[in-house]
N, C-alpha and C. Protein backbone atom coordinates (compact mmCIF):
# COMPACT_ATOMS: atom_id res chain seq x y z
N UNK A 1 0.84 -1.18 0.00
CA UNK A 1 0.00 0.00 0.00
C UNK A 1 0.88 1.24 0.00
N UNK A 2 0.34 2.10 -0.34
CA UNK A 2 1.17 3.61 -0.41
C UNK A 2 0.14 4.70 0.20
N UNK A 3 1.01 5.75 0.62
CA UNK A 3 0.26 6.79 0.83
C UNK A 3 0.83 8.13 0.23
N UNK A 4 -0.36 8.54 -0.44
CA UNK A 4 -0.01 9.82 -1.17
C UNK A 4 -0.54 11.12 -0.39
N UNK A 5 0.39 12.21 -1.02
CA UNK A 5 0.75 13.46 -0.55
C UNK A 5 0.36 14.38 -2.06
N UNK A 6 -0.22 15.54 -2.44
CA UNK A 6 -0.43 16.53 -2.91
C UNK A 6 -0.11 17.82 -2.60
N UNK A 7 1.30 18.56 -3.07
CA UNK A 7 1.76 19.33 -2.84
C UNK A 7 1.97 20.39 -4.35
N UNK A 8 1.18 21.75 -3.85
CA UNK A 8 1.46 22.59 -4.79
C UNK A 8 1.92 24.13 -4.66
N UNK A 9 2.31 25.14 -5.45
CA UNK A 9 2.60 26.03 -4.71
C UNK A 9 1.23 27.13 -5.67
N UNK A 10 0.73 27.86 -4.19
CA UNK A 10 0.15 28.46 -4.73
C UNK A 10 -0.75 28.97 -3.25
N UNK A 11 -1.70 29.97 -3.09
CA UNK A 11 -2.64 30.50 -2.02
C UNK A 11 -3.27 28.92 -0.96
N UNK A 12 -3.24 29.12 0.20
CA UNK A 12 -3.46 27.97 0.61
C UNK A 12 -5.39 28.32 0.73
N UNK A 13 -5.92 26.88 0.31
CA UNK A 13 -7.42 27.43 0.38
C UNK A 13 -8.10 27.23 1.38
N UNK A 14 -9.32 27.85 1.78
CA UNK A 14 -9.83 27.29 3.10
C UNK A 14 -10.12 25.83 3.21
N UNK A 15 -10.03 25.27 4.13
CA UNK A 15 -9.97 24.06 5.01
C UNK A 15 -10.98 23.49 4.14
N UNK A 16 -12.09 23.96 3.71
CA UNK A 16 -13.90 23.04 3.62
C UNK A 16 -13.61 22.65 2.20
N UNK A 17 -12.66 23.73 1.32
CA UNK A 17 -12.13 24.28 -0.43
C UNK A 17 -11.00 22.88 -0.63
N UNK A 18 -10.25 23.23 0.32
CA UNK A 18 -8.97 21.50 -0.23
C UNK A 18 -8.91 20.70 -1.13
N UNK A 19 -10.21 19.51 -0.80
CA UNK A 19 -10.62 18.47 -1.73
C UNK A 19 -10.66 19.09 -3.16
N UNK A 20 -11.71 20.23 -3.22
CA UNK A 20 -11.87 20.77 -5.00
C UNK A 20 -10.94 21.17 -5.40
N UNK A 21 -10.20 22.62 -4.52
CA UNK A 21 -8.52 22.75 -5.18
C UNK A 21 -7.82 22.04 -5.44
N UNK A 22 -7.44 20.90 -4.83
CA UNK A 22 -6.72 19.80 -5.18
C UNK A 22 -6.78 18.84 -6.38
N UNK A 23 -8.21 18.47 -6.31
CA UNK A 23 -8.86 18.11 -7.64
C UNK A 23 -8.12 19.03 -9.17
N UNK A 24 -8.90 20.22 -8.63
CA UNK A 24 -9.04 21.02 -10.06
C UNK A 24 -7.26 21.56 -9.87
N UNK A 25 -6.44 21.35 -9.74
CA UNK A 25 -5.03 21.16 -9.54
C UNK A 25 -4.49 19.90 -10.69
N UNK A 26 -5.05 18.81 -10.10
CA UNK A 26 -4.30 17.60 -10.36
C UNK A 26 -4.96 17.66 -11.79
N UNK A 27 -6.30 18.22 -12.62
CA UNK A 27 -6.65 17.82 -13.34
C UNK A 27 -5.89 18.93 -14.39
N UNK A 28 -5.29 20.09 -13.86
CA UNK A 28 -5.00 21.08 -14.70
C UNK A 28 -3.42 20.41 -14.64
N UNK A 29 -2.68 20.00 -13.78
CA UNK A 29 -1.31 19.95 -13.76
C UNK A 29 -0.84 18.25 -14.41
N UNK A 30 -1.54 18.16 -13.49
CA UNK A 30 -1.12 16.26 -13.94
C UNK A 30 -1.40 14.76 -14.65
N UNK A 31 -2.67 15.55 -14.80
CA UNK A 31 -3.71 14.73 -15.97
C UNK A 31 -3.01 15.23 -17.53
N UNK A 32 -2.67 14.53 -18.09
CA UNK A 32 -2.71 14.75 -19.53
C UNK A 32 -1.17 15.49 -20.15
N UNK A 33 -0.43 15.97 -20.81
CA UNK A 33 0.59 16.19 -20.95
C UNK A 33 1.54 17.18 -19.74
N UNK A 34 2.29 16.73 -19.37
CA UNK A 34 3.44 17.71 -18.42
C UNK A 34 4.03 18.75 -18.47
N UNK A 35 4.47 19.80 -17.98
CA UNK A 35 4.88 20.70 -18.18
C UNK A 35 6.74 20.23 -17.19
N UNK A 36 7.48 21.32 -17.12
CA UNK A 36 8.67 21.49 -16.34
C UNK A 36 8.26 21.95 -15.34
N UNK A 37 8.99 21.06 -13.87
CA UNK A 37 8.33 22.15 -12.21
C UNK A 37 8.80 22.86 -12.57
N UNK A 38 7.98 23.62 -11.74
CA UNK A 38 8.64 25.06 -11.50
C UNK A 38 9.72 24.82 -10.22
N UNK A 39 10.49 26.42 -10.46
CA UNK A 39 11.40 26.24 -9.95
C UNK A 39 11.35 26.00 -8.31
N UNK A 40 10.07 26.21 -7.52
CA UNK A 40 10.23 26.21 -6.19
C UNK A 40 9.39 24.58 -6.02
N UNK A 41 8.66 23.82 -7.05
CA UNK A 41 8.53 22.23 -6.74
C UNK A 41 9.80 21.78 -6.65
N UNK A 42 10.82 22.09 -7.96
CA UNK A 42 12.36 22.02 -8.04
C UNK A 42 13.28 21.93 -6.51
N UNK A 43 12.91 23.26 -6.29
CA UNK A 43 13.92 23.59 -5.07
C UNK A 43 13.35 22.39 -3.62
N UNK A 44 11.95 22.30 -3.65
CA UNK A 44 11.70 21.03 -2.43
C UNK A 44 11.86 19.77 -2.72
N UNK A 45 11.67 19.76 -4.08
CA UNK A 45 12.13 18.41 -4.46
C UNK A 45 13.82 17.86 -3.72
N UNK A 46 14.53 18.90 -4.09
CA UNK A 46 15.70 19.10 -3.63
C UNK A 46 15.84 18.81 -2.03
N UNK A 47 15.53 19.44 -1.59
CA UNK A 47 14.97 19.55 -0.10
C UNK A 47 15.32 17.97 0.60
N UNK A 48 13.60 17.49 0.01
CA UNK A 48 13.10 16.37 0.31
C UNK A 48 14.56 15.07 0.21
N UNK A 49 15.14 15.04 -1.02
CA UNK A 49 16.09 13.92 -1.75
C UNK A 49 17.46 14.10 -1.10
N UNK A 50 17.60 15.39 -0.28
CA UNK A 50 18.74 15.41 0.47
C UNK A 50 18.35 14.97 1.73
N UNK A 51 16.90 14.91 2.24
CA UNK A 51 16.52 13.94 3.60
C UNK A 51 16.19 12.90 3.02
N UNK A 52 15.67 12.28 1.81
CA UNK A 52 15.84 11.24 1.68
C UNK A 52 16.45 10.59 0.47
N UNK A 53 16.90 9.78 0.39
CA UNK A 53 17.57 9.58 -1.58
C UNK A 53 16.41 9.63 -2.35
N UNK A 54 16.36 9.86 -3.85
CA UNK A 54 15.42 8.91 -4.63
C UNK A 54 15.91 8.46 -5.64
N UNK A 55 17.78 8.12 -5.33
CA UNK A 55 18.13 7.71 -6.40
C UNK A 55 18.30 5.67 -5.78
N UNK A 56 18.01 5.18 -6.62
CA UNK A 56 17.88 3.70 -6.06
C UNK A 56 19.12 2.93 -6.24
N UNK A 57 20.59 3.70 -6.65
CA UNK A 57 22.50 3.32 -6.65
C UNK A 57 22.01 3.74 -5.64
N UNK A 58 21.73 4.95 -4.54
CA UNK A 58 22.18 5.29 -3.37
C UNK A 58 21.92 4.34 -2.22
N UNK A 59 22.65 3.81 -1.42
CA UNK A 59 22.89 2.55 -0.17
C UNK A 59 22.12 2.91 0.33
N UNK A 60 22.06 4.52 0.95
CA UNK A 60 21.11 5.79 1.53
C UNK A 60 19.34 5.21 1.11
N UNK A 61 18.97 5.51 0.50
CA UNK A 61 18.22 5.22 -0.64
C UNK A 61 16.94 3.80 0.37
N UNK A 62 17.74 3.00 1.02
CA UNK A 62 17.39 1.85 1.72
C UNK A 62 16.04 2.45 2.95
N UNK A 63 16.57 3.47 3.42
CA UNK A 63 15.71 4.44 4.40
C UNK A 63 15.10 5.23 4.11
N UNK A 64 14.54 5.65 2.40
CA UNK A 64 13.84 6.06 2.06
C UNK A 64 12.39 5.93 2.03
N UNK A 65 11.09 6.83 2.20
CA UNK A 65 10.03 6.62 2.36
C UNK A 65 8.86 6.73 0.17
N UNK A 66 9.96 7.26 -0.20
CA UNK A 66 9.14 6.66 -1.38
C UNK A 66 9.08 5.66 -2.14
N UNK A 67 7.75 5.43 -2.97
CA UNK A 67 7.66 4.65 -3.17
C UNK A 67 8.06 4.81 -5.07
N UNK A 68 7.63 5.52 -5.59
CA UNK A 68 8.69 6.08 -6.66
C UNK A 68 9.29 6.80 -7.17
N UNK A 69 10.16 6.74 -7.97
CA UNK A 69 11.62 7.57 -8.10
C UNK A 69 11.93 7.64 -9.60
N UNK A 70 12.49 8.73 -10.05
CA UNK A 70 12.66 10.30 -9.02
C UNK A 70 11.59 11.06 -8.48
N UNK A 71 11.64 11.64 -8.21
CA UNK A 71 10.51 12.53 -7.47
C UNK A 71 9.89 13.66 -8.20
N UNK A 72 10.99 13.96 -9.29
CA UNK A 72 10.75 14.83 -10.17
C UNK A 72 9.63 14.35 -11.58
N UNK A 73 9.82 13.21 -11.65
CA UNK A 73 8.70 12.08 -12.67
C UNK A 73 7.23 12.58 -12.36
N UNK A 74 6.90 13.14 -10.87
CA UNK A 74 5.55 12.88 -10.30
C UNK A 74 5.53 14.53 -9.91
N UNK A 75 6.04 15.14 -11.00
CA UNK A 75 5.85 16.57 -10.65
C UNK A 75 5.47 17.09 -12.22
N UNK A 76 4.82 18.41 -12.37
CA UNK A 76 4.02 19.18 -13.49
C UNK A 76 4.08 20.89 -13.13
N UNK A 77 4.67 20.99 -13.68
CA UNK A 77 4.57 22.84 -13.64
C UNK A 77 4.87 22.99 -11.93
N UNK A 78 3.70 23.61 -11.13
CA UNK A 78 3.36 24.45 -9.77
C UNK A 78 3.38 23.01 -8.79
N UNK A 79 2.74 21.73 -9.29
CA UNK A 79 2.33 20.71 -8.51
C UNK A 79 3.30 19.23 -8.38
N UNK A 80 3.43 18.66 -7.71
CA UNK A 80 3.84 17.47 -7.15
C UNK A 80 2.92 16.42 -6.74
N UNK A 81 3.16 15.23 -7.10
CA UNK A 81 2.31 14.00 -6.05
C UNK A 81 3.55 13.41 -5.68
N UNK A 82 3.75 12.94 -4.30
CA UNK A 82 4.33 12.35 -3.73
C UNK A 82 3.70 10.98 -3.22
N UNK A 83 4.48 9.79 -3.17
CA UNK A 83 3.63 8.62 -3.11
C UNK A 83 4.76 7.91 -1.75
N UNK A 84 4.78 7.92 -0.70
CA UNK A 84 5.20 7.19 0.34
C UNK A 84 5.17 5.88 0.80
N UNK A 85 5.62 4.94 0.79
CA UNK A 85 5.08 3.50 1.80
C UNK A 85 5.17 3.69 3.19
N UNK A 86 3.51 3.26 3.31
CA UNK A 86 2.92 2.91 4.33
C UNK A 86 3.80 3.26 5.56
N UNK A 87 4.59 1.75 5.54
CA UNK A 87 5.40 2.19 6.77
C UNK A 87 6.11 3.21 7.25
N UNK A 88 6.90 4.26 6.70
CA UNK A 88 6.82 5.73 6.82
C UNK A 88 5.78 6.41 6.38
N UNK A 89 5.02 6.48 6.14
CA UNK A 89 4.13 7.62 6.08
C UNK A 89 3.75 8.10 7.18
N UNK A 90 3.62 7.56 8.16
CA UNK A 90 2.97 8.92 9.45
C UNK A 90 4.63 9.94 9.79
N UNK A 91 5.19 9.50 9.75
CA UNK A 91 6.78 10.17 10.22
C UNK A 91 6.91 11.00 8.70
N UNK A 92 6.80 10.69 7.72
CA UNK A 92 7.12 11.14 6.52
C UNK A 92 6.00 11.86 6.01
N UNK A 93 4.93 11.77 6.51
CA UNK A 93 4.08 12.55 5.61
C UNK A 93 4.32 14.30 6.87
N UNK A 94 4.47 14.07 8.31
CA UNK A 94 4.39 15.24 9.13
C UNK A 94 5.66 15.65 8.81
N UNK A 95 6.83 15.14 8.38
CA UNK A 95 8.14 16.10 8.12
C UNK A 95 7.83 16.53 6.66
N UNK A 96 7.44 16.08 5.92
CA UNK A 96 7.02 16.17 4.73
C UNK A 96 6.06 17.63 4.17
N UNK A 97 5.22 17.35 5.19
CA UNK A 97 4.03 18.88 5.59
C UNK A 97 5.13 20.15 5.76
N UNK A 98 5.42 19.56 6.92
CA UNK A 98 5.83 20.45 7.49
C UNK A 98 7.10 21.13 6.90
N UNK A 99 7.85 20.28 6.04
CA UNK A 99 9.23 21.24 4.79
C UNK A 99 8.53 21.90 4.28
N UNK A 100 7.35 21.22 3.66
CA UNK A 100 6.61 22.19 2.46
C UNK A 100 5.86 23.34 3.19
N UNK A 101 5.54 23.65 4.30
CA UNK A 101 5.22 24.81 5.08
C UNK A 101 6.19 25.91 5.07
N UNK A 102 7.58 25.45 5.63
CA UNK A 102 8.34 26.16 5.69
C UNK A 102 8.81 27.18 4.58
N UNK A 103 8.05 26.50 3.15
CA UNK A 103 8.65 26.68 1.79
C UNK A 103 7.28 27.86 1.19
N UNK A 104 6.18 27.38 1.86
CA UNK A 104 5.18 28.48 1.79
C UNK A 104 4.21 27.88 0.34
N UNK A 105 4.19 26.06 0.40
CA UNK A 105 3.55 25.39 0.10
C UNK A 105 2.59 24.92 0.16
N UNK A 106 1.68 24.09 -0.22
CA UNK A 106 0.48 23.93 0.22
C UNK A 106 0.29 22.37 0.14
N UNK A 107 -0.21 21.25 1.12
CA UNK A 107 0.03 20.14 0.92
C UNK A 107 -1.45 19.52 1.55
N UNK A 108 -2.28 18.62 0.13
CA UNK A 108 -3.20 17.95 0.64
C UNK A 108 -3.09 16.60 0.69
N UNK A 109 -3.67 15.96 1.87
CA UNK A 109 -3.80 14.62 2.19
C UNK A 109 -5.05 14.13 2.25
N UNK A 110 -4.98 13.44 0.73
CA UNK A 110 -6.38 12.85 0.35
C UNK A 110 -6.91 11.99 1.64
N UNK A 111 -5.64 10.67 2.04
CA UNK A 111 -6.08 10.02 3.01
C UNK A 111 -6.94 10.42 3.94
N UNK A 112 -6.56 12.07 5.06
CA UNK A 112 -7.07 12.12 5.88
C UNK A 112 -8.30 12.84 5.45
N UNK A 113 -8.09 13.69 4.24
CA UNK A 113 -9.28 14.21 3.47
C UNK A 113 -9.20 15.98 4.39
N UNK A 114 -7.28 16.27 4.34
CA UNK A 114 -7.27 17.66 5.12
C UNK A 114 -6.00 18.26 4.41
N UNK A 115 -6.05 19.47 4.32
CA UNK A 115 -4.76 20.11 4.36
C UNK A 115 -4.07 19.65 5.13
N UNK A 116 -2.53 19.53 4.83
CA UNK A 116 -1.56 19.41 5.86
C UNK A 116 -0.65 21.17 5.88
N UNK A 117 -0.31 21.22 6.90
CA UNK A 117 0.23 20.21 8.19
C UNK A 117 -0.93 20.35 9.43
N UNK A 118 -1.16 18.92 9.88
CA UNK A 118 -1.95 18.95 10.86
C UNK A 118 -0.47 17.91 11.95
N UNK A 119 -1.46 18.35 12.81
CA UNK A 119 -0.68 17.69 13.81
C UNK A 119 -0.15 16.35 13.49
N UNK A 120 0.49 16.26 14.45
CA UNK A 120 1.10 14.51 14.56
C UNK A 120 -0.07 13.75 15.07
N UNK A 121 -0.49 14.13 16.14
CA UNK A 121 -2.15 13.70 16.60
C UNK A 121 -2.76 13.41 16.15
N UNK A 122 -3.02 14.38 14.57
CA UNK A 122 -3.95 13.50 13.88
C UNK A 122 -4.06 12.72 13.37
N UNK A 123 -2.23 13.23 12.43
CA UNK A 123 -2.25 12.25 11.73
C UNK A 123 -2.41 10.57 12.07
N UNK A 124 -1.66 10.45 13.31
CA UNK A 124 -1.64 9.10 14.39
C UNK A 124 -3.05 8.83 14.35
N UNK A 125 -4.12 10.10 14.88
CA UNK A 125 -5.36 9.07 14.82
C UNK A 125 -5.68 8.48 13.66
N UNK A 126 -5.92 9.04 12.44
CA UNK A 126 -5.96 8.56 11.35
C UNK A 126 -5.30 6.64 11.27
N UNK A 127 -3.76 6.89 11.36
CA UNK A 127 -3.38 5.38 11.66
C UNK A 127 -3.54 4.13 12.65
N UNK A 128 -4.68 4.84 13.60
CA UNK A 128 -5.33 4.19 14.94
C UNK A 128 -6.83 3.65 14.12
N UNK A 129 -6.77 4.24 13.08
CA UNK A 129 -8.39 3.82 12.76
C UNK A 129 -9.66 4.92 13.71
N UNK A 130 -9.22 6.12 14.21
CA UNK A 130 -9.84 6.95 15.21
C UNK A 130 -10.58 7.68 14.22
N UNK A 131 -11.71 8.14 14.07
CA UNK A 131 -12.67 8.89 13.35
C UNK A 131 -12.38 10.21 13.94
N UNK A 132 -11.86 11.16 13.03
CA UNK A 132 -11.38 12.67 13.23
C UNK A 132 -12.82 13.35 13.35
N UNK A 133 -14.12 12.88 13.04
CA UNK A 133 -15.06 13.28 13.10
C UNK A 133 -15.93 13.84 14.40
């Protein structure tokens, strides 16, 4: 199993808006022919591959949380999908949020069905099977 991440740069939308921005994102960026990231998907991409490899020569590479590589393959103009295994994803999706915060990114998590970055809390409940509801 994998868990995916949606990261784009652009106005972050209100909380209730996510799901549709995200949507109407993926359908403008990543559906159908590609464009080149831009330069600030570029620059986290960067980010991300110096905390984790995504080159699969790298030994490094072994402690990595994606699931495919490069990272740059699963990127389009403004937007990124990031695809994690399971077993890192709660550790990897909250450091993950939380780079792309720092970067003044915007990151949705279909799984929990929220913008990130949310807490570690939640995310954990989410992996408890706990209804955020």
């Amino acid at each position: 199993m994998a868990y995916q991440l949606y990261v784009w740069e652009g106005e972050r939308p209100a909380e209730d808006a996510g799901a549709r921005v995200c949507r109407e994102m993926v359908c403008r960026h990543l559906v159908g022919d590609k464009t080149e990231a831009t330069p600030g998907i570029r620059a986290f991409v960067d980010a991300l591959t110096e905390e984790w490899s995504d080159d699969p020569d790298d030994p490094a590479s072994i402690t990595s949380p994606w699931v495919w590589t490069p990272l740059l393959d699963d990127a389009s103009g403004p937007m990124l999908l990031l695809t994690l295994d399971d077993e890192m994803a709660l550790y990897g999706s909250v450091l993950v949020a939380a780079m792309a915060e720092e970067r003044g990114l915007v990151v949705y998590d279909p799984q929990l069905e929220l913008l990130r970055p949310v807490s570690e809390e939640i995310a954990a409940a989410y992996w408890r099977g706990v209804s955020l509801n």
